[in-house]
N, C-alpha and C. Protein backbone atom coordinates (compact mmCIF):
# COMPACT_ATOMS: atom_id res chain seq x y z
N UNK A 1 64.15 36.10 13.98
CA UNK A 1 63.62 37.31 13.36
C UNK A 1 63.35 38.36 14.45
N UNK A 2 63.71 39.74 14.05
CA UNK A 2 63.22 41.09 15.27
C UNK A 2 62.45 41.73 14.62
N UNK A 3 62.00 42.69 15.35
CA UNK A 3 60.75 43.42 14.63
C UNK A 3 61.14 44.43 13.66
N UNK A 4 62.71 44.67 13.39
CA UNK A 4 62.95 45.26 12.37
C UNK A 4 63.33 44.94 11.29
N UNK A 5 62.92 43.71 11.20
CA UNK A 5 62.99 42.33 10.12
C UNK A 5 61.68 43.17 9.58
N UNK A 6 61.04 43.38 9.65
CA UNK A 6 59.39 43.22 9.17
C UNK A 6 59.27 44.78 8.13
N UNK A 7 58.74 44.26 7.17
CA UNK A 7 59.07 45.12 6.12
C UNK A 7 57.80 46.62 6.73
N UNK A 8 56.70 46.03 7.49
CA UNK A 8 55.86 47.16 7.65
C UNK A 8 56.69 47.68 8.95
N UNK A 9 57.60 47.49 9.57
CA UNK A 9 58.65 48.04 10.54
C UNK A 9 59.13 49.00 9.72
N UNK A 10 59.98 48.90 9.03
CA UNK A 10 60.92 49.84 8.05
C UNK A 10 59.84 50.79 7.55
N UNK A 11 58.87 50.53 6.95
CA UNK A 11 58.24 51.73 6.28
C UNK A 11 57.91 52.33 7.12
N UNK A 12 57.17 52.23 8.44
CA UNK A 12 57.03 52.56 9.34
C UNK A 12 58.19 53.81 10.25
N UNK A 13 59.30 53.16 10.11
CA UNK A 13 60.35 53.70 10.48
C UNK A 13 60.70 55.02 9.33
N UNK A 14 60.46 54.93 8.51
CA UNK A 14 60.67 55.62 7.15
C UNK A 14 59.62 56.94 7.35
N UNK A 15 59.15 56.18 7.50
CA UNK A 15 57.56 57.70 7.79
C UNK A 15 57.70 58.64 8.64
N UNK A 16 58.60 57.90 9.83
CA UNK A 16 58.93 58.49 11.29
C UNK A 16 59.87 59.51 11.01
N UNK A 17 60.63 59.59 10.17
CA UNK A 17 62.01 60.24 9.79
C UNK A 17 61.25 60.82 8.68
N UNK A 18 60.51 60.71 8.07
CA UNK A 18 59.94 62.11 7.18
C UNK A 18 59.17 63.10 7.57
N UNK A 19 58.37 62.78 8.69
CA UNK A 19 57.69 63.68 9.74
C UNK A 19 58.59 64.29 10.33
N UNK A 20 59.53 63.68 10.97
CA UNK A 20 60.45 64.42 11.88
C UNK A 20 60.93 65.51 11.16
N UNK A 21 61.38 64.92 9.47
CA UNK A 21 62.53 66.27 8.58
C UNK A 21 60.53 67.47 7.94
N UNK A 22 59.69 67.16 8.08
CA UNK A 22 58.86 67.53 7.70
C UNK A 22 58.49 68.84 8.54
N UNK A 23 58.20 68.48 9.55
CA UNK A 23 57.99 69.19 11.05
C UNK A 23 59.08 69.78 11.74
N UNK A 24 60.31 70.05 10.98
CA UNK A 24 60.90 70.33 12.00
C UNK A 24 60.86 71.89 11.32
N UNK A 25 60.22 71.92 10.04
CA UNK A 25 60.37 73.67 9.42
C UNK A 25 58.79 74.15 9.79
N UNK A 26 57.72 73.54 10.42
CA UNK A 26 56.55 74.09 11.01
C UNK A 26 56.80 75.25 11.89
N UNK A 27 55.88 76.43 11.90
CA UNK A 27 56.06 77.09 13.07
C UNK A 27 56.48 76.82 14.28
N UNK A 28 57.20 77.75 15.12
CA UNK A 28 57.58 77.41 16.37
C UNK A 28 56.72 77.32 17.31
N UNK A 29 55.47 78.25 16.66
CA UNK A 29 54.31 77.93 17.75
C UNK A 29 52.91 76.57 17.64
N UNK A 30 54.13 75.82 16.77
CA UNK A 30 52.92 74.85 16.62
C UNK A 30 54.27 73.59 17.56
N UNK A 31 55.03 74.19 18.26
CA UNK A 31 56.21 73.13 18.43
C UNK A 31 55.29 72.07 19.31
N UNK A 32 54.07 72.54 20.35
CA UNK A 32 52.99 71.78 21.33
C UNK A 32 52.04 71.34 20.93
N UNK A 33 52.02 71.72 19.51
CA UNK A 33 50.89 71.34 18.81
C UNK A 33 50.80 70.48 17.82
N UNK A 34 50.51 70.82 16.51
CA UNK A 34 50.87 70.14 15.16
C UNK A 34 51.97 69.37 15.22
N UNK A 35 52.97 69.60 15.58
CA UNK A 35 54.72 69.46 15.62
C UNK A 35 54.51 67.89 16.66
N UNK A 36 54.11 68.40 17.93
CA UNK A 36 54.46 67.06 18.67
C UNK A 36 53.27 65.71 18.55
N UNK A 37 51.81 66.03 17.81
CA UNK A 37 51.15 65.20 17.56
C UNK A 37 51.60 64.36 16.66
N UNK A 38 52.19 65.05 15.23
CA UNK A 38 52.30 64.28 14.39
C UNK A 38 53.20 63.27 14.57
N UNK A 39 54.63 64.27 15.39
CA UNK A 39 55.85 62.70 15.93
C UNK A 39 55.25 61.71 16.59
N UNK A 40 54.60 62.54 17.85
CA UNK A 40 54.29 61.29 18.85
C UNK A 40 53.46 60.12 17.95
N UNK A 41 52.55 60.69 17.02
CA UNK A 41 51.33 59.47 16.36
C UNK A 41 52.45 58.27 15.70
N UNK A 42 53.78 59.28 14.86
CA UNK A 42 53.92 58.86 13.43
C UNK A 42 55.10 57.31 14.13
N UNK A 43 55.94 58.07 15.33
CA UNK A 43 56.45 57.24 16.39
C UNK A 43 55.75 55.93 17.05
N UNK A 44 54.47 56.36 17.63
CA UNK A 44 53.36 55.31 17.77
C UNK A 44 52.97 54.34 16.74
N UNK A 45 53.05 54.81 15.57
CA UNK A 45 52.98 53.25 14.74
C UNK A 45 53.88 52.35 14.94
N UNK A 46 55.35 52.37 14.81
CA UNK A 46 56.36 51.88 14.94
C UNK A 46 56.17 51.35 15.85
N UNK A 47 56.25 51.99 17.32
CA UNK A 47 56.03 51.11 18.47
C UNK A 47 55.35 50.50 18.68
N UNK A 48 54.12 50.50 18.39
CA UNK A 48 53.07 49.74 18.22
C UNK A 48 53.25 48.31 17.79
N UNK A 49 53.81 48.63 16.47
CA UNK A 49 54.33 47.27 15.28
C UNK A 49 55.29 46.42 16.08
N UNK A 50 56.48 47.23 16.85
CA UNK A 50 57.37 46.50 17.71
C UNK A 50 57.03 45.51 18.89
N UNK A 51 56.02 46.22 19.69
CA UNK A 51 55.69 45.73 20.66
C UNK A 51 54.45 44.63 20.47
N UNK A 52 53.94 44.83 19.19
CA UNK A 52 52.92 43.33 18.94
C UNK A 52 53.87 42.58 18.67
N UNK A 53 54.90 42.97 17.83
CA UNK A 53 55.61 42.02 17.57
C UNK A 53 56.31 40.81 18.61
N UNK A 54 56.48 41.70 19.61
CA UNK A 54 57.04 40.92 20.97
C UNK A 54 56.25 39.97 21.61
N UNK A 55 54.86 40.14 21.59
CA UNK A 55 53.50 39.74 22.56
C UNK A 55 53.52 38.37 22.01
N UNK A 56 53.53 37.42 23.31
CA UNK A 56 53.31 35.91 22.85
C UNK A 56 52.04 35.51 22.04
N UNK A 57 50.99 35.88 22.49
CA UNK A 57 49.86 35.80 22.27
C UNK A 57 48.94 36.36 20.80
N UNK A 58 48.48 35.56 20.27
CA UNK A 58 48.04 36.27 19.32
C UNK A 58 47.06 37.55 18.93
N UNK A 59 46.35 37.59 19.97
CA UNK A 59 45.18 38.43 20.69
C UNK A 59 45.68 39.58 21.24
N UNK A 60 46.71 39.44 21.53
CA UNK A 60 47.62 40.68 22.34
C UNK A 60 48.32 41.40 20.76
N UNK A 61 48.93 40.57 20.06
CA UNK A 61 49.76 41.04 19.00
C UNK A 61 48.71 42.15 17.97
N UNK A 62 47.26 41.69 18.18
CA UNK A 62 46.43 42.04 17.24
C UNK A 62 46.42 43.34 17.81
N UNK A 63 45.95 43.22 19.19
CA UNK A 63 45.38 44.99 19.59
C UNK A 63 46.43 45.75 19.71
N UNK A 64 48.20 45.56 19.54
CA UNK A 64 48.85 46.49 19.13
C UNK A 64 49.00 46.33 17.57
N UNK A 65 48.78 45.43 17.03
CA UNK A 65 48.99 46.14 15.35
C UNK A 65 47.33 47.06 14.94
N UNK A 66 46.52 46.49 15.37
CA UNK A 66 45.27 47.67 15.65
C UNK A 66 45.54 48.88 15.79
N UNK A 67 45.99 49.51 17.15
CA UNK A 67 46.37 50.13 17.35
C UNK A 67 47.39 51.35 16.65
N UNK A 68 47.88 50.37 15.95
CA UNK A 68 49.74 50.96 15.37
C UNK A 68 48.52 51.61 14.17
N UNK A 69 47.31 50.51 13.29
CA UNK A 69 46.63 51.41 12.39
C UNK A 69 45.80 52.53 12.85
N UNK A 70 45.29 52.50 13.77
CA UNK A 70 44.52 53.61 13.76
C UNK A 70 45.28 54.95 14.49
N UNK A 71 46.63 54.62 14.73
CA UNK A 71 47.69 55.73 14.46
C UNK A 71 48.60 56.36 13.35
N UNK A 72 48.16 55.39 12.33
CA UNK A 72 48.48 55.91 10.85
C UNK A 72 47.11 56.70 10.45
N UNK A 73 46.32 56.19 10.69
CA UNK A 73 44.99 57.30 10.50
C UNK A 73 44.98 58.58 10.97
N UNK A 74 45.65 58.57 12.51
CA UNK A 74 45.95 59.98 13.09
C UNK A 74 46.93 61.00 12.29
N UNK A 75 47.88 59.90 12.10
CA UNK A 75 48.85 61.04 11.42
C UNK A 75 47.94 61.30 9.67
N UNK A 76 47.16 60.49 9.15
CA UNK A 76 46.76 60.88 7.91
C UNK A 76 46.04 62.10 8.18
N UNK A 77 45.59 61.92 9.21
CA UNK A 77 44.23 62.99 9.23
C UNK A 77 45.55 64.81 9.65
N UNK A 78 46.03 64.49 10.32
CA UNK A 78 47.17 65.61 10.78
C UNK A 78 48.02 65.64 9.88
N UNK A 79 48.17 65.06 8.55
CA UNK A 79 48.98 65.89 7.60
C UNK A 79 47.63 66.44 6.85
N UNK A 80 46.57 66.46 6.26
CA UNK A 80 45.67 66.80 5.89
C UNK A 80 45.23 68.40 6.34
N UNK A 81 45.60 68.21 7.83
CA UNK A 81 45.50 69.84 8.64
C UNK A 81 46.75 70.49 8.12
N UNK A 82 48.06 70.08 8.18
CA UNK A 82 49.44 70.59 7.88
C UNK A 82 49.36 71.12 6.59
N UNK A 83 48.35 70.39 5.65
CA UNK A 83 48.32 70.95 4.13
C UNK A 83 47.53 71.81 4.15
N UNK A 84 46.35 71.93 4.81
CA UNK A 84 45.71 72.85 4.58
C UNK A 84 46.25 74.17 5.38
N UNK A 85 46.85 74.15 6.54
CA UNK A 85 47.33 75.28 7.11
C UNK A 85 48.52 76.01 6.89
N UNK A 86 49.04 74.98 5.46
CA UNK A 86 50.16 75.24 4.86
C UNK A 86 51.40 75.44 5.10
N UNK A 87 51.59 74.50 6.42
CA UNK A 87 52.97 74.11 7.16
C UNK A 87 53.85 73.31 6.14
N UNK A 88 53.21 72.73 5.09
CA UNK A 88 53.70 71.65 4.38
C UNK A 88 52.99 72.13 2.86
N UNK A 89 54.45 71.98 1.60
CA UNK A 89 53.40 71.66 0.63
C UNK A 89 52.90 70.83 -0.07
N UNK A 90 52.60 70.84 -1.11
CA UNK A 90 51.10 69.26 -1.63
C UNK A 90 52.87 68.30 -2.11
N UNK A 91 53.93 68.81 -2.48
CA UNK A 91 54.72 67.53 -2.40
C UNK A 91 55.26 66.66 -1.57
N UNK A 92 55.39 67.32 -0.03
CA UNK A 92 55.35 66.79 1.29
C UNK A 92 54.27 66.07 1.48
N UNK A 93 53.44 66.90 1.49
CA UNK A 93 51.91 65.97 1.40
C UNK A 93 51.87 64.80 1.00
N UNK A 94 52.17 64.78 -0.44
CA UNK A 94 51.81 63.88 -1.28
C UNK A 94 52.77 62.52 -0.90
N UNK A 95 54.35 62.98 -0.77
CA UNK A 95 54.93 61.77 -0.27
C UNK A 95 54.72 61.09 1.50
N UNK A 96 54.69 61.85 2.13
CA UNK A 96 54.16 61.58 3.25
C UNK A 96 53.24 61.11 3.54
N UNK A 97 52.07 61.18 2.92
CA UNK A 97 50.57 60.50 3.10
C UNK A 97 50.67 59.18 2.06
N UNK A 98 51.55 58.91 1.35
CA UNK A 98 51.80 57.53 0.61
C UNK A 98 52.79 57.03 1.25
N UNK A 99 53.46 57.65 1.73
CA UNK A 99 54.10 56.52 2.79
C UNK A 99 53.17 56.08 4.03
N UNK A 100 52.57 57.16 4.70
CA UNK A 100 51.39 56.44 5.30
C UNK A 100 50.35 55.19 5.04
N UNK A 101 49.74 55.77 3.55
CA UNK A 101 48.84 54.62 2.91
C UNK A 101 49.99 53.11 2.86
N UNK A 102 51.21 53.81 2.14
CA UNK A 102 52.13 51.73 2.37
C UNK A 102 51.67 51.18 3.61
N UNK A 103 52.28 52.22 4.88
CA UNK A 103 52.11 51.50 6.15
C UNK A 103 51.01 50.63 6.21
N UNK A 104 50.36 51.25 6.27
CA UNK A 104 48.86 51.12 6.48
C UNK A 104 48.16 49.82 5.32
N UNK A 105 48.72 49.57 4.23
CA UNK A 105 48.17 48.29 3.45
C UNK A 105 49.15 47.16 3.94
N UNK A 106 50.48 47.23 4.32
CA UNK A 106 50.99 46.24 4.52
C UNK A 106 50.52 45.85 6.02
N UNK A 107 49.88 46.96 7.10
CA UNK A 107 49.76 46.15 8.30
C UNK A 107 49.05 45.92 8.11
N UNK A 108 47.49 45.62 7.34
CA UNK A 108 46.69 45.36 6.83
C UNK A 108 47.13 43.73 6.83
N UNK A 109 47.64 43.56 5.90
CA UNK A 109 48.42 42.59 5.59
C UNK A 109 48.74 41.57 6.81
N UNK A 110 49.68 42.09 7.56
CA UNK A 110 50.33 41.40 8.83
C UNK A 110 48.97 41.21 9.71
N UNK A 111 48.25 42.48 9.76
CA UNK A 111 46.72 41.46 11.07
C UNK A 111 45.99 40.30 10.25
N UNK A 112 45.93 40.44 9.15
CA UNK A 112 44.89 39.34 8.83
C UNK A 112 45.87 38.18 8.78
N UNK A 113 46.87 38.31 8.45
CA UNK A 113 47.78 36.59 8.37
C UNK A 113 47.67 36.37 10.18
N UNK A 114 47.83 37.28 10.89
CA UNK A 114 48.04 37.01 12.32
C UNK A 114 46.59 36.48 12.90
N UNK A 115 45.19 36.93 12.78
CA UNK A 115 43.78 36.78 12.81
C UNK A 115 43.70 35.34 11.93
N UNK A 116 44.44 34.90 11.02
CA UNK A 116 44.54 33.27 10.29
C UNK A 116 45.41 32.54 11.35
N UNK A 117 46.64 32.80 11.91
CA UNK A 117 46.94 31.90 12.69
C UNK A 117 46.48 32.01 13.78
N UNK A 118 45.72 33.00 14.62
CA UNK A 118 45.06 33.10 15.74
C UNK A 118 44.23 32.14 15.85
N UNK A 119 43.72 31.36 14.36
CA UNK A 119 42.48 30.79 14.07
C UNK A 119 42.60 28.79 14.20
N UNK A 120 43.96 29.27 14.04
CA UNK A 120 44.58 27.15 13.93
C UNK A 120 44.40 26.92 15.46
């Protein structure tokens, strides 16, 4: 199995490519701003997910899928600014921040089965 076996990989990956087509019609003067937070965060989950995935250790795997969530939080909270500053509208919004929330229940998902075998 690779880490793009993993179904919270793909959604993950999915999110990454709707930010990207999302952000790429934002102002030009948000290209340092709004624009590169949201990739870099929405990118950071993914990698995140990848690279626990790699970590022998179970303890290691945790603080990057940790991690990978409280970078879906970043990007929740930074499309929330995008809607209100009206870079984006409430149907971008709306699909974008539910693809977030998937991410975000299925890694849910993957730490606690991982925090159960951490536990044998």
């Amino acid at each position: 199995m690779k880490f793009t076996d993993l179904e919270v990989w793909k959604e993950a990956h999915k999110l990454t490519l709707f930010i990207y087509s999302i952000t790429s019609q934002f102002p030009k003067s948000e290209l340092y701003g709004l624009t590169m937070q949201l990739r870099r965060a929405s990118v950071s989950v993914e990698s995140c997910i990848a690279e626990g995935f790699s970590r022998f250790h179970y303890k290691d795997r945790l603080n990057f899928y940790y991690d990978a969530r409280g970078s879906v939080s970043e990007v929740q909270s930074q499309l929330i600014d995008s809607k209100d500053l009206k870079f984006i509208n409430l149907d971008q919004f709306n699909q974008a921040y539910k693809l977030a929330e998937m991410v975000s229940i299925i890694l849910s998902g993957l730490i606690r089965s991982t925090v159960n075998l951490s536990k044998k």
